[in-house]
PDB file of N, CA and C in Angstrom:
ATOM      1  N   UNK A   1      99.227  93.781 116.627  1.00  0.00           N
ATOM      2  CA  UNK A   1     100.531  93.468 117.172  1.00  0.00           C
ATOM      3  C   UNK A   1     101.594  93.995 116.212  1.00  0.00           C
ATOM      4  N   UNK A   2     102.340  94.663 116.793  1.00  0.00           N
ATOM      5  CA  UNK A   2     103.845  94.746 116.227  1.00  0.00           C
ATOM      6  C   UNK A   2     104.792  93.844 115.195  1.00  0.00           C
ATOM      7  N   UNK A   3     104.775  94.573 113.802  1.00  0.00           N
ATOM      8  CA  UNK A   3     105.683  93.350 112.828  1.00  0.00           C
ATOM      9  C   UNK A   3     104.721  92.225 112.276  1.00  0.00           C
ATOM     10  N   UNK A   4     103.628  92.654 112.209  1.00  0.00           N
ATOM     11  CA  UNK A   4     102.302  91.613 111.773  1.00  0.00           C
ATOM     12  C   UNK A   4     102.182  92.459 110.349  1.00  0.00           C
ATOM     13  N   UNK A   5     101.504  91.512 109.750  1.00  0.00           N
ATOM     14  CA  UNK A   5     101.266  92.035 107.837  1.00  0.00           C
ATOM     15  C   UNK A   5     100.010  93.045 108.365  1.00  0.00           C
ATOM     16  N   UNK A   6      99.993  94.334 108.034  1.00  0.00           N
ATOM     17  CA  UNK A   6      99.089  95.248 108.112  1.00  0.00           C
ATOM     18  C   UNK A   6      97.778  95.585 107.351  1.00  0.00           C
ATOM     19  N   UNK A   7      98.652  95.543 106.130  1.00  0.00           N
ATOM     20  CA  UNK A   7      97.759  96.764 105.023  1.00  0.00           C
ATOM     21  C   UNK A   7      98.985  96.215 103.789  1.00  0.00           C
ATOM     22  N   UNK A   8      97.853  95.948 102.172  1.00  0.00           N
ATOM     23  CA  UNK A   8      98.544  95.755 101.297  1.00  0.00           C
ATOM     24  C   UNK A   8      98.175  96.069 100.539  1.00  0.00           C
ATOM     25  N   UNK A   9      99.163  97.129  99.094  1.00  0.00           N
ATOM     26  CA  UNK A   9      98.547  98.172  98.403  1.00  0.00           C
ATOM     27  C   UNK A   9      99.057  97.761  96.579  1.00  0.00           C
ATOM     28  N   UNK A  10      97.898  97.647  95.440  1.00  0.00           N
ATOM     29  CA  UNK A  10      98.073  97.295  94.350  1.00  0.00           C
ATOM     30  C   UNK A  10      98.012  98.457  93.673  1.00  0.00           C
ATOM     31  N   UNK A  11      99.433  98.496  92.910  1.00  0.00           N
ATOM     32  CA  UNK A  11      99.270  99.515  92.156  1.00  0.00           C
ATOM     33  C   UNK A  11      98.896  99.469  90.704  1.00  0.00           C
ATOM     34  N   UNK A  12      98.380 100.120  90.274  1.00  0.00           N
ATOM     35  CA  UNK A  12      98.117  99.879  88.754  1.00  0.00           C
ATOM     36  C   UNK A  12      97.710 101.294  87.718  1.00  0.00           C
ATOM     37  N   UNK A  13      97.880 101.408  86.888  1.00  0.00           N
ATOM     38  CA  UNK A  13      97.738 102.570  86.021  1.00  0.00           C
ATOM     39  C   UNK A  13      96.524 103.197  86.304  1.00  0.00           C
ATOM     40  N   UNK A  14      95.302 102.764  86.412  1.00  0.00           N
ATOM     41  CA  UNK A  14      94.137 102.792  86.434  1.00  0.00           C
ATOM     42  C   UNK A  14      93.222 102.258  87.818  1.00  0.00           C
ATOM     43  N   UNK A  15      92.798 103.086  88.554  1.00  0.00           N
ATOM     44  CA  UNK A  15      92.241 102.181  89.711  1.00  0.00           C
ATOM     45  C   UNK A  15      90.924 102.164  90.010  1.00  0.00           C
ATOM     46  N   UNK A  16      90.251 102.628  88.592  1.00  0.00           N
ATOM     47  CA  UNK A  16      88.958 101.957  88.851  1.00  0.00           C
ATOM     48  C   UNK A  16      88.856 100.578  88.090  1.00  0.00           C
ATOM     49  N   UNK A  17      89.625 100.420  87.129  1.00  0.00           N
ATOM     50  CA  UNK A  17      90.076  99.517  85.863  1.00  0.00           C
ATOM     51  C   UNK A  17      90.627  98.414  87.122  1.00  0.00           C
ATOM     52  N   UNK A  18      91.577  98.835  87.582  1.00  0.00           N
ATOM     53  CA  UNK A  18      92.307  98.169  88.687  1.00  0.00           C
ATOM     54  C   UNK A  18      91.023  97.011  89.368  1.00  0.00           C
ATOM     55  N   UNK A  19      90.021  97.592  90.228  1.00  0.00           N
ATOM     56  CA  UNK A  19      89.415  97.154  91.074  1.00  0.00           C
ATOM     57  C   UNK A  19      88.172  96.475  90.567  1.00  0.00           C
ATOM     58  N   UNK A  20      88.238  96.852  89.231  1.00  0.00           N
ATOM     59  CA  UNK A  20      87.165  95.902  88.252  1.00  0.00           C
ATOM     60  C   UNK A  20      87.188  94.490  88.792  1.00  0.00           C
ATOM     61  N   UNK A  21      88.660  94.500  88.000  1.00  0.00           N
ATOM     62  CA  UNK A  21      89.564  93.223  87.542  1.00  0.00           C
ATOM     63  C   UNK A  21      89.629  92.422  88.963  1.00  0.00           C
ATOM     64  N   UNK A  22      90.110  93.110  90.245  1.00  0.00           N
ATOM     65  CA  UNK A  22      90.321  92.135  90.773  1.00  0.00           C
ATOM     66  C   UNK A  22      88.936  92.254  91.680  1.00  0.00           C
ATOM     67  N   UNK A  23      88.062  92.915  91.708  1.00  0.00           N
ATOM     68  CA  UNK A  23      86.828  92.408  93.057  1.00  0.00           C
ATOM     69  C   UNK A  23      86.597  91.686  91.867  1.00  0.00           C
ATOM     70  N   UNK A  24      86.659  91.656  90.592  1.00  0.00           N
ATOM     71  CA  UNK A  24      85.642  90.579  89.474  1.00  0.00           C
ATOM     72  C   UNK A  24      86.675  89.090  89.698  1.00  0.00           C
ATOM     73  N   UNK A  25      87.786  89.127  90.182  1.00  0.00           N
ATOM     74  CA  UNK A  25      88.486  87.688  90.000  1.00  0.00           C
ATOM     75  C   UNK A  25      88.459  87.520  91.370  1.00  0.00           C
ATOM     76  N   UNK A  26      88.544  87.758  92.763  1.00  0.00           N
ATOM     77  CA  UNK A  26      88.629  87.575  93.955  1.00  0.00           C
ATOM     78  C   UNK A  26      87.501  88.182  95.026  1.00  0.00           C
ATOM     79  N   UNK A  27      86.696  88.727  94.453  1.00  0.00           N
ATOM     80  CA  UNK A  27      85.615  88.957  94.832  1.00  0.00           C
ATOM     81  C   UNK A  27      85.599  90.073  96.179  1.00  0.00           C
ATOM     82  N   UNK A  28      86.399  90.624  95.941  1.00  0.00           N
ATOM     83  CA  UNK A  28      86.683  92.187  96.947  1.00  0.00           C
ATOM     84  C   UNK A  28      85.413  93.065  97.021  1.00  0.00           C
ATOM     85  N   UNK A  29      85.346  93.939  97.987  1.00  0.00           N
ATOM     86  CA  UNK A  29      84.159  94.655  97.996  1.00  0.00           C
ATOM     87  C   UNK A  29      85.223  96.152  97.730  1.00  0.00           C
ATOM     88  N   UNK A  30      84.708  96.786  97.089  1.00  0.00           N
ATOM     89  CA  UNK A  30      86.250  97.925  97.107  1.00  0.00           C
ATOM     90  C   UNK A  30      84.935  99.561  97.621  1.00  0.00           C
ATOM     91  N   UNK A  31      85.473 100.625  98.061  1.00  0.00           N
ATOM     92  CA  UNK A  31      85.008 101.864  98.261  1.00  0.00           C
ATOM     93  C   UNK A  31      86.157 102.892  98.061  1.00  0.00           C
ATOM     94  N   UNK A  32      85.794 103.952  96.794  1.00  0.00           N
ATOM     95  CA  UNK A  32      86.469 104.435  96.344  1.00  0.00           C
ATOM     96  C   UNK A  32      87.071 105.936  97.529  1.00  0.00           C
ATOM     97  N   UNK A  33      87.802 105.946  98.037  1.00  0.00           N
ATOM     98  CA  UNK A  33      88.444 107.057  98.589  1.00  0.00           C
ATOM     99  C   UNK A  33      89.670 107.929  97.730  1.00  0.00           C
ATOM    100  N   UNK A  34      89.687 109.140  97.727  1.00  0.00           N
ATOM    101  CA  UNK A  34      90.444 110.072  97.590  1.00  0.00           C
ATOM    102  C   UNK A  34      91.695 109.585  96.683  1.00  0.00           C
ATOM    103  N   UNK A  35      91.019 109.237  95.410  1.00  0.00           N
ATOM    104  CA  UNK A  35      91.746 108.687  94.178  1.00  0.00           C
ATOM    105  C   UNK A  35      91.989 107.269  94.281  1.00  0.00           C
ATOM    106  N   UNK A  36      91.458 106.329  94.946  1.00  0.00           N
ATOM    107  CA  UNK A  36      92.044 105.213  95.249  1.00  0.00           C
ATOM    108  C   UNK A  36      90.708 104.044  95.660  1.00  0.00           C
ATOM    109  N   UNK A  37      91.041 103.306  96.016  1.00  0.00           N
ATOM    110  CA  UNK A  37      90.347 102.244  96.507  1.00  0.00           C
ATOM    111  C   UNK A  37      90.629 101.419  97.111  1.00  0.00           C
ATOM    112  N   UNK A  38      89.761 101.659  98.746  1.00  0.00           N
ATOM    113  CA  UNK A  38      90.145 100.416  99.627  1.00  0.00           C
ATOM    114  C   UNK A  38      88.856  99.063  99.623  1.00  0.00           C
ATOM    115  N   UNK A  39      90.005  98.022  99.671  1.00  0.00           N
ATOM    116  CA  UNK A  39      89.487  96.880  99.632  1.00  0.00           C
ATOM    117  C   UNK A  39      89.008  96.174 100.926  1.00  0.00           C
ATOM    118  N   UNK A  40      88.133  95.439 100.746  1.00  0.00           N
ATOM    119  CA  UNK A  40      87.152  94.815 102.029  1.00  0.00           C
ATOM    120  C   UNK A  40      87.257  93.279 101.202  1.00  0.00           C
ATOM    121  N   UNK A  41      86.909  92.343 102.883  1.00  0.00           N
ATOM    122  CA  UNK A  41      87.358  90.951 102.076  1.00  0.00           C
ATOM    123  C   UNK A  41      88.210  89.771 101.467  1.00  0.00           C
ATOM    124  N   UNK A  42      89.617  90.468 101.917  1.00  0.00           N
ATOM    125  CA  UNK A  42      90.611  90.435 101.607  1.00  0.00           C
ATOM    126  C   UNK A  42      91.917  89.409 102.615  1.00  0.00           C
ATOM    127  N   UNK A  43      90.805  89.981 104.076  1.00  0.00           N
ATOM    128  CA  UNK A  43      91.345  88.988 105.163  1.00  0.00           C
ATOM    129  C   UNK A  43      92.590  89.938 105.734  1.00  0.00           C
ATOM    130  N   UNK A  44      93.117  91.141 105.315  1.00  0.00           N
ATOM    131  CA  UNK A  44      94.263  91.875 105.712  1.00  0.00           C
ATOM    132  C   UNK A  44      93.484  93.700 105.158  1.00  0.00           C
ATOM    133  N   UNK A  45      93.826  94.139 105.777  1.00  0.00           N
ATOM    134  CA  UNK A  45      93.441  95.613 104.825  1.00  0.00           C
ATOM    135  C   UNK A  45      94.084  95.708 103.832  1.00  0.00           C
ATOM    136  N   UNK A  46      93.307  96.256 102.877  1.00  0.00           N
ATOM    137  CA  UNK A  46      94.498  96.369 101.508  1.00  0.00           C
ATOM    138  C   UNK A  46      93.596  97.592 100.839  1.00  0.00           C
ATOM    139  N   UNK A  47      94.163  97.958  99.176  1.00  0.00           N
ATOM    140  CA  UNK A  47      93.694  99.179  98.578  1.00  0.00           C
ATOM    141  C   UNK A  47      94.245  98.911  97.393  1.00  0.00           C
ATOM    142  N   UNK A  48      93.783  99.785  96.169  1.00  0.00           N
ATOM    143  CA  UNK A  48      94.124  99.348  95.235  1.00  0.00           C
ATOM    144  C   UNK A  48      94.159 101.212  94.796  1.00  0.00           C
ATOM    145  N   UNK A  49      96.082 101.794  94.158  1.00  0.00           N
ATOM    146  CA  UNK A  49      96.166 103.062  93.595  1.00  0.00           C
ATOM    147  C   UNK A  49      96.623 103.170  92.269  1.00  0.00           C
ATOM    148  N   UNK A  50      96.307 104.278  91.277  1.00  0.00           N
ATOM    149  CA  UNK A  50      96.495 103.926  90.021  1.00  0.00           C
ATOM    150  C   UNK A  50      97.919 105.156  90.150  1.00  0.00           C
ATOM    151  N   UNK A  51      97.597 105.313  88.836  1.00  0.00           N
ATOM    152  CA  UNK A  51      99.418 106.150  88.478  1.00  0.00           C
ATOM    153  C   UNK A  51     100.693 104.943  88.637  1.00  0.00           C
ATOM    154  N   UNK A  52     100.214 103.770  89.008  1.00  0.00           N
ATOM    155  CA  UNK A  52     101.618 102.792  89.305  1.00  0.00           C
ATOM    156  C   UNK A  52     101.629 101.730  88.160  1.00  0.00           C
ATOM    157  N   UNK A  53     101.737 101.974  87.386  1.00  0.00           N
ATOM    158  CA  UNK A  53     100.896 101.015  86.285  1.00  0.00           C
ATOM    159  C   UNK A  53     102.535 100.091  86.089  1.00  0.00           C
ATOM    160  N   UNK A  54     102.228  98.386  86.381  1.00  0.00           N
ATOM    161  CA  UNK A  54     103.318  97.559  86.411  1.00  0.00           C
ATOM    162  C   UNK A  54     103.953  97.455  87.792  1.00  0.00           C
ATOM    163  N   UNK A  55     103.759  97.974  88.403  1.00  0.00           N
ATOM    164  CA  UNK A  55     103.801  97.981  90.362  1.00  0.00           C
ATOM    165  C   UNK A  55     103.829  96.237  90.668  1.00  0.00           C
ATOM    166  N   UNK A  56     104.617  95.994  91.586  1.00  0.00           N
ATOM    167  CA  UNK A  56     104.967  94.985  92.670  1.00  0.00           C
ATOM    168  C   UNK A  56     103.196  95.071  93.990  1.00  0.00           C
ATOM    169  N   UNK A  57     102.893  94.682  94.248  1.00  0.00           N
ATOM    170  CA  UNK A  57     102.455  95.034  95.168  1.00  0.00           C
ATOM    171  C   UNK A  57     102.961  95.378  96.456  1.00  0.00           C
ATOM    172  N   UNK A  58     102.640  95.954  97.333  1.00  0.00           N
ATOM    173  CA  UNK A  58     103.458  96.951  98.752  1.00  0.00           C
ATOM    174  C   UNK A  58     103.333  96.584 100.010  1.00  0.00           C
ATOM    175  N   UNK A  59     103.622  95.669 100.084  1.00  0.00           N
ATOM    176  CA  UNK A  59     102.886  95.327 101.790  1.00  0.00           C
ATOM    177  C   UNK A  59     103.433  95.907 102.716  1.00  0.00           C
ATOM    178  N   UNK A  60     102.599  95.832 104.051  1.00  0.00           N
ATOM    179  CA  UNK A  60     102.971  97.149 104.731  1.00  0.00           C
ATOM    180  C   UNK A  60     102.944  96.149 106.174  1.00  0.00           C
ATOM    181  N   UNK A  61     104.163  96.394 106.953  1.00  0.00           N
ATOM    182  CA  UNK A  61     104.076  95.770 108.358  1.00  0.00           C
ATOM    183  C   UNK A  61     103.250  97.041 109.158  1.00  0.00           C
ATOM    184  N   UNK A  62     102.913  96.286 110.493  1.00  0.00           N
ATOM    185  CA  UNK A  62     102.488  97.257 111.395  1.00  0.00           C
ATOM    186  C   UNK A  62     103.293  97.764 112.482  1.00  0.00           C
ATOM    187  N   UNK A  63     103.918  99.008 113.144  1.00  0.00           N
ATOM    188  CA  UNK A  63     104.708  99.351 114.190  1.00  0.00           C
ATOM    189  C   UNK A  63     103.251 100.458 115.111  1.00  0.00           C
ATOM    190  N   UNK A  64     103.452 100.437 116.010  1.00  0.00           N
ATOM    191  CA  UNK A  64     103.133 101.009 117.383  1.00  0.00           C
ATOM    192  C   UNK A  64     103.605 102.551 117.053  1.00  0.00           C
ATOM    193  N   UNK A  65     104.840 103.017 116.594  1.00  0.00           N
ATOM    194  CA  UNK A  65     105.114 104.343 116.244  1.00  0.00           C
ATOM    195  C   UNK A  65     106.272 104.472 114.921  1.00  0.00           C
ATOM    196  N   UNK A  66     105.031 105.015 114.339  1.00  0.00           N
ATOM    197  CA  UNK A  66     105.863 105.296 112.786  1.00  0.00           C
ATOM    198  C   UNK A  66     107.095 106.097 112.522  1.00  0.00           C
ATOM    199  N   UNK A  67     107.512 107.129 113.137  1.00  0.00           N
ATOM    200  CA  UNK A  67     108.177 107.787 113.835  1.00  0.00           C
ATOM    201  C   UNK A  67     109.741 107.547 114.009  1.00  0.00           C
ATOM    202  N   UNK A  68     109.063 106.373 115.219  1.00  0.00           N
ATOM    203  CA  UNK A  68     110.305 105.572 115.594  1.00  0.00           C
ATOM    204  C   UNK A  68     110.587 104.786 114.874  1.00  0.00           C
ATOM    205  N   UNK A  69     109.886 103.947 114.153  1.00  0.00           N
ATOM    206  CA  UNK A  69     110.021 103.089 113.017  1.00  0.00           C
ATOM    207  C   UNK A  69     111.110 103.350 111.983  1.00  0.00           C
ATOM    208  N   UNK A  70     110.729 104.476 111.557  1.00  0.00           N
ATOM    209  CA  UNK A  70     111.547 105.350 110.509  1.00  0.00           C
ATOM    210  C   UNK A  70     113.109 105.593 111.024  1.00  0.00           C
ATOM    211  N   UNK A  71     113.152 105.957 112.125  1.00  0.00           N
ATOM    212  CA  UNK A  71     114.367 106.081 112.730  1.00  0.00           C
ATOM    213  C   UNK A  71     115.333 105.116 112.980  1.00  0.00           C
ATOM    214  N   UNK A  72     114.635 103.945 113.214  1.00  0.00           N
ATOM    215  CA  UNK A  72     115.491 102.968 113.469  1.00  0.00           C
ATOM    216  C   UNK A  72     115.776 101.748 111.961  1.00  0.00           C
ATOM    217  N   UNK A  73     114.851 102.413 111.115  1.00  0.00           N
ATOM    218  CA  UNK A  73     115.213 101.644 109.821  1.00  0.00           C
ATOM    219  C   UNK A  73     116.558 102.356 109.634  1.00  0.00           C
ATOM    220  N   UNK A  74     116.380 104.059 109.967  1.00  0.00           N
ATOM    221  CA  UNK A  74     117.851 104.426 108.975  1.00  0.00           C
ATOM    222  C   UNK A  74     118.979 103.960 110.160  1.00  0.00           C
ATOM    223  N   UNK A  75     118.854 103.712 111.174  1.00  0.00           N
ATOM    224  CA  UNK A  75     119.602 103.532 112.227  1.00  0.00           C
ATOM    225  C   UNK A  75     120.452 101.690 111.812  1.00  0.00           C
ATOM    226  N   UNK A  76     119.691 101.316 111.275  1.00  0.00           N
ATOM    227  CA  UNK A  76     120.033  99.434 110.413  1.00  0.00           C
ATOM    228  C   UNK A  76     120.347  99.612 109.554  1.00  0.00           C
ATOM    229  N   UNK A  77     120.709 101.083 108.914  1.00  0.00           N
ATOM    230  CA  UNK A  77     121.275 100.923 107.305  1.00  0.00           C
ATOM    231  C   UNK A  77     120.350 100.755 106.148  1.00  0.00           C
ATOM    232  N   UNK A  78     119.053 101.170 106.522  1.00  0.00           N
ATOM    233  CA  UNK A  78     118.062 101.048 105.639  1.00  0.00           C
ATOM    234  C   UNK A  78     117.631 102.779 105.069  1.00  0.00           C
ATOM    235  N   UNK A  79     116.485 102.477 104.451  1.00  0.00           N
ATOM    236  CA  UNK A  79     116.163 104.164 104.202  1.00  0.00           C
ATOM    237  C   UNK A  79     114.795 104.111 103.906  1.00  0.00           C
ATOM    238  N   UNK A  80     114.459 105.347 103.869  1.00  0.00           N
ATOM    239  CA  UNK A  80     113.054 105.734 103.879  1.00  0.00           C
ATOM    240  C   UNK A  80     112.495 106.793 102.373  1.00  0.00           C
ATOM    241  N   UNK A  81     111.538 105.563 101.904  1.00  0.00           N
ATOM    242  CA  UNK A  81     111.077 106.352 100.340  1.00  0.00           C
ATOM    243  C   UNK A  81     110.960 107.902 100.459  1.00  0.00           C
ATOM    244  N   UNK A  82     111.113 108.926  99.527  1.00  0.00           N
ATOM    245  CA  UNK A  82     110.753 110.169  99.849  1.00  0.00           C
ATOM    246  C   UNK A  82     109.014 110.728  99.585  1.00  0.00           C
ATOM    247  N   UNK A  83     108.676 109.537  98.868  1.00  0.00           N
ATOM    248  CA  UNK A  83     107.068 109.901  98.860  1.00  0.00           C
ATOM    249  C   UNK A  83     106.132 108.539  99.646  1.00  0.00           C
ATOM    250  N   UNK A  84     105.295 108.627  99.788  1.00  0.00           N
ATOM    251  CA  UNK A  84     104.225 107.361 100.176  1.00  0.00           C
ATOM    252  C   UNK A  84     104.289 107.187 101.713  1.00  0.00           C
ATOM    253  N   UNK A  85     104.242 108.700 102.595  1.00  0.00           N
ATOM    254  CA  UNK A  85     103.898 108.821 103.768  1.00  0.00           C
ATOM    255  C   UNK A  85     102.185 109.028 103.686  1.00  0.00           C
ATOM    256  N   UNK A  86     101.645 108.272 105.016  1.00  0.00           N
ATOM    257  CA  UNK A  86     100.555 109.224 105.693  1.00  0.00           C
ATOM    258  C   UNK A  86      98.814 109.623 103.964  1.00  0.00           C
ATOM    259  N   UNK A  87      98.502 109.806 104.465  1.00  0.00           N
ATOM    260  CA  UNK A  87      96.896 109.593 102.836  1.00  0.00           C
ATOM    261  C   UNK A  87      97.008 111.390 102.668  1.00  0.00           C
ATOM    262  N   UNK A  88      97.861 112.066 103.417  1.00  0.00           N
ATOM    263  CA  UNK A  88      97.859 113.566 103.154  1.00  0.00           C
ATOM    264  C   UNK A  88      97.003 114.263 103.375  1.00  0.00           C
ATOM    265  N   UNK A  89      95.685 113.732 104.066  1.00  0.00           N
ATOM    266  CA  UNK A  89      94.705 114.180 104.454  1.00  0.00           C
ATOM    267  C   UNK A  89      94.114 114.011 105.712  1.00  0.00           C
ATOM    268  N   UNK A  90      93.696 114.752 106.730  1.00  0.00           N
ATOM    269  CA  UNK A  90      94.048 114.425 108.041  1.00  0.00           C
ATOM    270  C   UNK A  90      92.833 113.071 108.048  1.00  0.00           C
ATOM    271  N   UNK A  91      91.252 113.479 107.990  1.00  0.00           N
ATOM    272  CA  UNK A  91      90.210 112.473 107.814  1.00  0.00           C
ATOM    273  C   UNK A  91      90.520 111.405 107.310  1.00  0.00           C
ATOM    274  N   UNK A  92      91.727 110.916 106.247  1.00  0.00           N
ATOM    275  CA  UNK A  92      91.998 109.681 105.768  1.00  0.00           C
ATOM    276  C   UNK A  92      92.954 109.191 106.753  1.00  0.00           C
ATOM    277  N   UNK A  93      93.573 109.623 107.002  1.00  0.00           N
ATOM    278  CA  UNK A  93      94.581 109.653 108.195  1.00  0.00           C
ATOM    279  C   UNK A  93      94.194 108.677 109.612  1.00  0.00           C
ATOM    280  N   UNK A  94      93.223 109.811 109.882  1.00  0.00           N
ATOM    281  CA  UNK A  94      92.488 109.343 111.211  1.00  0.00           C
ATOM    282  C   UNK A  94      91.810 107.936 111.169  1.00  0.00           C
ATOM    283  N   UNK A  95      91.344 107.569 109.818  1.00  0.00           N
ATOM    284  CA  UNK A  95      90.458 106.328 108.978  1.00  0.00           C
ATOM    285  C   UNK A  95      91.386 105.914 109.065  1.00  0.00           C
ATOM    286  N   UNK A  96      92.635 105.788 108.200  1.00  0.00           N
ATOM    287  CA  UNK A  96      93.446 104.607 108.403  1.00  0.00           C
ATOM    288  C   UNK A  96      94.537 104.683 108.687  1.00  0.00           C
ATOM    289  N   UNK A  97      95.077 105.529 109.143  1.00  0.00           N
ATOM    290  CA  UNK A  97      96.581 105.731 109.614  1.00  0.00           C
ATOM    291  C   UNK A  97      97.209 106.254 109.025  1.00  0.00           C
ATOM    292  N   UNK A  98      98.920 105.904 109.190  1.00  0.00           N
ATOM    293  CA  UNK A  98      99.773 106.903 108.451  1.00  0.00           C
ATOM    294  C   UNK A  98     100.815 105.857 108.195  1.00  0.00           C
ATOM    295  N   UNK A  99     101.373 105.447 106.659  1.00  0.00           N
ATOM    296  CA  UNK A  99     102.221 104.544 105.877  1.00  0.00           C
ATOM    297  C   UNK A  99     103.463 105.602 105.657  1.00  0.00           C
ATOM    298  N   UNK A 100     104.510 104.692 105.658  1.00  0.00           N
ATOM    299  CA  UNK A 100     105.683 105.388 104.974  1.00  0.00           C
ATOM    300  C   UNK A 100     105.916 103.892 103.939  1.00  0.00           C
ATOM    301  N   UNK A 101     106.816 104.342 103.063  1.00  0.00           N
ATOM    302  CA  UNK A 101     107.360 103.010 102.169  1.00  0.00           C
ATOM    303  C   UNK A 101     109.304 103.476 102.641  1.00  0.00           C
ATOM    304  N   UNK A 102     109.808 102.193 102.694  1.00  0.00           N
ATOM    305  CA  UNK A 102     111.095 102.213 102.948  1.00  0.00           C
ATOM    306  C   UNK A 102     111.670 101.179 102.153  1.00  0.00           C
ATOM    307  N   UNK A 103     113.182 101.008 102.729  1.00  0.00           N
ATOM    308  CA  UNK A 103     114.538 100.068 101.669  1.00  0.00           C
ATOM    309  C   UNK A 103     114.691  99.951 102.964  1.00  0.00           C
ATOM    310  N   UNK A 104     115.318  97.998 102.564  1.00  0.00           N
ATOM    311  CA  UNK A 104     116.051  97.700 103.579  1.00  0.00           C
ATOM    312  C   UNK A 104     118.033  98.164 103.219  1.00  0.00           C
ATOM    313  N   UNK A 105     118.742  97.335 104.143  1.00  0.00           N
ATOM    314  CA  UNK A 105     119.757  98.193 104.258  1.00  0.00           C
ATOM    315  C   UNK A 105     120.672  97.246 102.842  1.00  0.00           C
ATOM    316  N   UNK A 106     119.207  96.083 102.089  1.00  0.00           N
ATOM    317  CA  UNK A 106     120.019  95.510 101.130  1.00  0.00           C
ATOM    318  C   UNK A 106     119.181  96.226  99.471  1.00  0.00           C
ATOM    319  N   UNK A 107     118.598  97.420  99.548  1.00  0.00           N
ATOM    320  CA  UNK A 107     117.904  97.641  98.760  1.00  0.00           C
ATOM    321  C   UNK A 107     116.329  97.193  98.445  1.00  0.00           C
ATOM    322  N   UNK A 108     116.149  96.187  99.306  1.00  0.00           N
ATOM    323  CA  UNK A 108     114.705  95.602  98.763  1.00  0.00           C
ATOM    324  C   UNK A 108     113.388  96.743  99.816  1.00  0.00           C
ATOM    325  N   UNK A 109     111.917  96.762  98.703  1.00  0.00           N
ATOM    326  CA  UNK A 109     111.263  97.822  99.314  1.00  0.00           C
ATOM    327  C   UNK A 109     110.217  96.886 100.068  1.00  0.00           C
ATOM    328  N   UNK A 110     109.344  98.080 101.241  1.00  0.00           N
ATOM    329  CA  UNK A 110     108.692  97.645 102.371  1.00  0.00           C
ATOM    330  C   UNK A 110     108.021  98.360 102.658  1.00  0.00           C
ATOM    331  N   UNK A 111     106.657  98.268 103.599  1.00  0.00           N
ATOM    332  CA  UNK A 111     106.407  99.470 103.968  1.00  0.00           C
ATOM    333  C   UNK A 111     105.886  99.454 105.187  1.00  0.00           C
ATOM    334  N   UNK A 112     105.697 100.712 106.147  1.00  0.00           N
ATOM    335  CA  UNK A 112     105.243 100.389 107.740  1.00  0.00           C
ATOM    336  C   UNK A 112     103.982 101.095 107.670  1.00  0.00           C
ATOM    337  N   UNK A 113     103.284 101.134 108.520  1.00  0.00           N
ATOM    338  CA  UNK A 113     101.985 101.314 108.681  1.00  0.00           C
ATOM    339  C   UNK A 113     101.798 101.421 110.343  1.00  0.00           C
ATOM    340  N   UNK A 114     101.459 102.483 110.787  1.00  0.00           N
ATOM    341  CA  UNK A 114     100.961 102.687 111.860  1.00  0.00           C
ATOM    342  C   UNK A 114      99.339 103.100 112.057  1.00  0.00           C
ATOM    343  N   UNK A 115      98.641 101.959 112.553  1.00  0.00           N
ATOM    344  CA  UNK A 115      97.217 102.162 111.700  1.00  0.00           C
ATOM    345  C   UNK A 115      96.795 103.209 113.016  1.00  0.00           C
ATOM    346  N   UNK A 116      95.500 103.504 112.735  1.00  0.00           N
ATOM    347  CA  UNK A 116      94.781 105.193 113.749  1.00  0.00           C
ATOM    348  C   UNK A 116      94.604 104.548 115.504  1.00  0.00           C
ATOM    349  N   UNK A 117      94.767 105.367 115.633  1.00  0.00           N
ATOM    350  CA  UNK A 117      94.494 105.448 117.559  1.00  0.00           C
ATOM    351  C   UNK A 117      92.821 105.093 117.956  1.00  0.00           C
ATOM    352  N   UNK A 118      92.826 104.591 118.242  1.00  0.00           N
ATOM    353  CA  UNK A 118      91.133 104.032 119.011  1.00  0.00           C
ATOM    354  C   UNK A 118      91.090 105.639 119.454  1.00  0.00           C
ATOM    355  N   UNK A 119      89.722 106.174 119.278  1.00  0.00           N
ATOM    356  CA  UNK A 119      89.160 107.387 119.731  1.00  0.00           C
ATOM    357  C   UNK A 119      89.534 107.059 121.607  1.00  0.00           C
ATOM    358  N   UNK A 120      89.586 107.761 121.988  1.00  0.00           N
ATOM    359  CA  UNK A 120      89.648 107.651 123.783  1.00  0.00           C
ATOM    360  C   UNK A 120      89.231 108.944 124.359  1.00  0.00           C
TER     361      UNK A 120
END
């Protein structure tokens, strides 16, 4: 559903170091993808990326079209991060969708998530 908590992403310097720490304190099942690690277990999708070392964590709502999403954030006076679209790879893509990170129109950050299309 639309505007539901999606997907939530921990950043940390290190993300195998990262995913030690927390499948060892919360008991995550993690599988390492394309520099990163998504988490299982968690009760929400989530992932854990390094290079962010001291990171907030990112939660990500869900929209129907990312697209439009984007458009109508800048359309409310909000804006849209210039990096942290989409996994940049079409196969990760198709696996889990395509994220942008944004600002609302008071500065605080967010992110949308339009997760993959059921094969049809």
């Amino acid at each position: 559903m639309a505007g539901e908590l999606s997907f939530f992403s921990i950043g940390v310097g290190d993300a195998a170091r990262g995913g030690a720490f927390y499948g060892a304190l919360l008991g995550w099942e993690l599988e390492e993808v394309s520099g990163g690690l998504v988490i299982s277990g968690a009760g929400v999708g989530g992932g854990i990326h390094g290079g962010d070392a001291g990171a907030s964590p990112y939660v990500f709502f869900r929209v129907d079209d990312l697209d439009a999403a984007l458009a109508r954030v800048e359309e409310l006076g909000g804006a849209r991060e210039p990096a942290g679209e989409d996994h940049g790879d079409d196969d990760q893509a198709a696996r889990f969708g395509r994220f942008a990170l944004c600002r609302d129109d008071q500065g605080s950050a967010f992110g949308l998530h339009e997760p993959p299309r059921a094969a049809g």
